[in-house]
Protein backbone atom coordinates (compact mmCIF):
# COMPACT_ATOMS: atom_id res chain seq x y z
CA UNK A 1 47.63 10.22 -7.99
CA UNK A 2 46.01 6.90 -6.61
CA UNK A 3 43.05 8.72 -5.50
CA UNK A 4 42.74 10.77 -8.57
CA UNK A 5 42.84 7.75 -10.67
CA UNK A 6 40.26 6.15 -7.79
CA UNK A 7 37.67 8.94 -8.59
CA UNK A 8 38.15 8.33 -12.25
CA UNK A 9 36.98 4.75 -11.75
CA UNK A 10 34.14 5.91 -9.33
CA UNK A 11 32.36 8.31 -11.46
CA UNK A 12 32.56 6.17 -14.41
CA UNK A 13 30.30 3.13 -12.82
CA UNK A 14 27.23 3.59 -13.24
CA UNK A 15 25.04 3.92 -10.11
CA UNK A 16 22.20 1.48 -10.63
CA UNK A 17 22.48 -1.87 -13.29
CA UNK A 18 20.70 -0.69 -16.70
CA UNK A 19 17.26 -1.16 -17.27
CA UNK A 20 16.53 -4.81 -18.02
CA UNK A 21 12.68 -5.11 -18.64
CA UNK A 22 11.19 -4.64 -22.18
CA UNK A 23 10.26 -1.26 -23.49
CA UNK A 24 6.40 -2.40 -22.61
CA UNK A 25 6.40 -2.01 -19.31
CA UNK A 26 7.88 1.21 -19.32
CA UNK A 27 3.85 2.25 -19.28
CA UNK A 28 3.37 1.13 -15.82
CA UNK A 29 3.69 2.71 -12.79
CA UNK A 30 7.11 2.75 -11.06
CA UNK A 31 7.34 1.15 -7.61
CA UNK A 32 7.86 4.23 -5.95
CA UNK A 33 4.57 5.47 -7.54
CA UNK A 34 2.36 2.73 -6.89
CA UNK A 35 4.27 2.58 -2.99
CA UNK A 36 2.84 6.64 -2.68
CA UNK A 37 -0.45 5.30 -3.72
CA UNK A 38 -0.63 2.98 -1.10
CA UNK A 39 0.88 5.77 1.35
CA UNK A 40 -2.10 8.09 0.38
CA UNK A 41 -4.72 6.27 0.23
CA UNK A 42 -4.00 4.91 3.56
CA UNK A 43 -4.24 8.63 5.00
CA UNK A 44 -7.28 9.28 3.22
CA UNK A 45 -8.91 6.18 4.66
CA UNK A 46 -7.60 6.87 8.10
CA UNK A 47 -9.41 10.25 7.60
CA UNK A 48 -12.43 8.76 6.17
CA UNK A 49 -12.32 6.54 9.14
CA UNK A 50 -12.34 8.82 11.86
CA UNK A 51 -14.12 11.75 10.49
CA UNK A 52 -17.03 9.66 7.66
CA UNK A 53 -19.75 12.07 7.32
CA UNK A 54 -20.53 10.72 4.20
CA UNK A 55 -18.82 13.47 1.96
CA UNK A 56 -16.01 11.32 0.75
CA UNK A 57 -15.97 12.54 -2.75
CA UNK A 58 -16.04 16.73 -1.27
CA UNK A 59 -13.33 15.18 0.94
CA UNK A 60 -11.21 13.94 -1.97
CA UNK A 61 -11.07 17.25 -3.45
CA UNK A 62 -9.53 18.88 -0.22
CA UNK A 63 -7.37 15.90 0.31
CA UNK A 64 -5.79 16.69 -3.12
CA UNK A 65 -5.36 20.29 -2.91
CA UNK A 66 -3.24 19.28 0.12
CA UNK A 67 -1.08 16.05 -0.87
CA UNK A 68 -0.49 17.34 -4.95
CA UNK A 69 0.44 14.65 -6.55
CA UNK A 70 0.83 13.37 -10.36
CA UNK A 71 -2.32 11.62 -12.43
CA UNK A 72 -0.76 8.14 -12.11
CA UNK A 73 -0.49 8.24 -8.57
CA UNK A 74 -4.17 9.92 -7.76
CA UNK A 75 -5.65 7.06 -10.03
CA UNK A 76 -4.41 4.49 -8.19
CA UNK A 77 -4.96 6.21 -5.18
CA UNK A 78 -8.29 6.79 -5.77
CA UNK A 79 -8.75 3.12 -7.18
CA UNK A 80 -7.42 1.70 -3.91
CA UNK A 81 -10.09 4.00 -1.87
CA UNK A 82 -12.82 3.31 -3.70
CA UNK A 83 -12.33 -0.60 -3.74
CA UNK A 84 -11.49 -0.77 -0.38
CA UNK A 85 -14.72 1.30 0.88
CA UNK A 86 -16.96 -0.31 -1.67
CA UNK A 87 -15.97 -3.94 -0.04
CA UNK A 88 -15.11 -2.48 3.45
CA UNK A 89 -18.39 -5.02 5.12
CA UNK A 90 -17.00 -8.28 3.22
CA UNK A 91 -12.95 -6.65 4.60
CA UNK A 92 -14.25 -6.11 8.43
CA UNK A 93 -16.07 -9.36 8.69
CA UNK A 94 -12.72 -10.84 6.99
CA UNK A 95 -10.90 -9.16 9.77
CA UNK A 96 -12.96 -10.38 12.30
CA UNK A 97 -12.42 -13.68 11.31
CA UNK A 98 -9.08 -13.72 10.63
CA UNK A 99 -7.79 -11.81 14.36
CA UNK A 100 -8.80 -13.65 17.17
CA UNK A 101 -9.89 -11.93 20.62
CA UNK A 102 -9.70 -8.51 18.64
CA UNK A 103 -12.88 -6.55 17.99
CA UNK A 104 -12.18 -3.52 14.94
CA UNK A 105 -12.86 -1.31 17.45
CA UNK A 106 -9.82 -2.16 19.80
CA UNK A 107 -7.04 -2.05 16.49
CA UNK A 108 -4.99 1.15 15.91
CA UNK A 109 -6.87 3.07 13.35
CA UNK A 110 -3.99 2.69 10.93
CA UNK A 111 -3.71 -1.06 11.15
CA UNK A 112 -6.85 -1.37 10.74
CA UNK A 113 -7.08 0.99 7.18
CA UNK A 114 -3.54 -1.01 6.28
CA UNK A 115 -5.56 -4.33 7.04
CA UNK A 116 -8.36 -2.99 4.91
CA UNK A 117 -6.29 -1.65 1.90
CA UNK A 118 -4.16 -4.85 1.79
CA UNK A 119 -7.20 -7.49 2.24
CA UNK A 120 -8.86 -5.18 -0.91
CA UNK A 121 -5.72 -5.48 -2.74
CA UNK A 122 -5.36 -9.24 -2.36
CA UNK A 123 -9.07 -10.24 -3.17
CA UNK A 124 -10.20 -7.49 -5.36
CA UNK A 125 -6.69 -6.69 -7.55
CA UNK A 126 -5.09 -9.89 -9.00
CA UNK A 127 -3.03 -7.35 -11.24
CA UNK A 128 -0.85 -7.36 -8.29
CA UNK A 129 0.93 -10.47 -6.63
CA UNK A 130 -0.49 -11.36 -3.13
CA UNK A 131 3.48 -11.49 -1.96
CA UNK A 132 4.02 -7.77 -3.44
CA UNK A 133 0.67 -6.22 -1.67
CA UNK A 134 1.73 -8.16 1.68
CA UNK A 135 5.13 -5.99 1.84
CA UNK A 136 3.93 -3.25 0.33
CA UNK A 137 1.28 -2.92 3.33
CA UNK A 138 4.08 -4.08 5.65
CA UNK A 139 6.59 -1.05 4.41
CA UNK A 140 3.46 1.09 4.70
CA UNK A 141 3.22 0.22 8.37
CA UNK A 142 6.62 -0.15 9.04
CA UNK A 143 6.63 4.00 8.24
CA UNK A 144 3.30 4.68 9.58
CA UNK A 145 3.06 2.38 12.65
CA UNK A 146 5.24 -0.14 14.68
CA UNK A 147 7.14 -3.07 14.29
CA UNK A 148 4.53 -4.52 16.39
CA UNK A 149 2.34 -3.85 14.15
CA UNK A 150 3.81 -4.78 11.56
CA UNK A 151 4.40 -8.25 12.63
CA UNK A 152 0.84 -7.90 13.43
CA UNK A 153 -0.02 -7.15 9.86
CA UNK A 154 1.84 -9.95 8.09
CA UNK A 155 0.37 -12.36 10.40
CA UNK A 156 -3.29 -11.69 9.46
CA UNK A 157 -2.60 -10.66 5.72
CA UNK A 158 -0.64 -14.14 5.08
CA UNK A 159 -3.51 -16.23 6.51
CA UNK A 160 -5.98 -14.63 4.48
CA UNK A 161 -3.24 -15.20 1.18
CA UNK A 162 -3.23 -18.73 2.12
CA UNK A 163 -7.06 -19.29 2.56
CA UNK A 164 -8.03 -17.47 -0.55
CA UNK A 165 -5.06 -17.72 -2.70
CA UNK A 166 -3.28 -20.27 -1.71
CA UNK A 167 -1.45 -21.07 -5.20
CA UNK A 168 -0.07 -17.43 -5.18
């Protein structure tokens, strides 16, 4: 009876609190969206990186066919690719500056495309809060690298917050 009456109680709470933002920002993209952006357009610039022959956009196309994924997702996708290549000089030398007695060269391929995609983020998208792109790029390499890494990541991403955006 007890348990009965415990189920009862159970299925009648609700599993997450109700939704407490205001009809407008319904619009925007859900975290979990803009988190599989970030996850995809890290592989395509980790492809890009180790295989640029200059047919990005041809390259896009195949990447597509296969990760499928919804119209919200590929835009910002895309948007986060084509910022991040179209400033990748002004990232590298940033990245440069930024790690001491490391050369691009020597850095994991994906911490370097997560240092990339997060240094575009912070500089080139104020839309998004410099605190919110430095964990999203640290959950991104917390799945796709090492804690190490990681660590690594926060380090470099959080000087370059405080020298360029300090009031964020």
């Amino acid at each position: 009876m007890a348990r009965e009456a415990r189920r009862e109680t159970a299925a009648r709470t609700p599993r997450r609190p109700p939704w407490r933002w205001p009809s407008s920002w319904r619009g925007w993209p859900s975290v979990g969206k803009r988190r599989k952006s970030r996850e995809l357009a890290l592989q395509f610039l980790y492809e890009l990186d180790l295989h640029d022959d200059g047919g990005g956009a041809s390259r896009l196309g195949e990447f597509w066919t296969r990760h499928p994924a919804d119209a919200v997702v590929r835009t910002f996708t895309e948007e986060l690719v084509r910022g991040t290549r179209e400033h990748q000089q002004k990232i590298d030398d940033l990245i440069r500056q930024f790690t001491e007695h490391w050369s691009l060269d020597r850095m994991a391929v994906v911490d370097r495309n997560i240092l990339r995609q997060g240094i575009y983020e912070l500089l080139w998208a104020p839309d998004v809060p410099p605190k919110v792109t430095i964990n999203e790029a640290l959950e991104v390499a917390k799945k796709f690298s090492t804690q190490e890494s990681s660590r690594f990541i926060n380090g470099i991403l959080d000087r370059i917050r405080k020298e360029f955006r300090p009031a964020s």
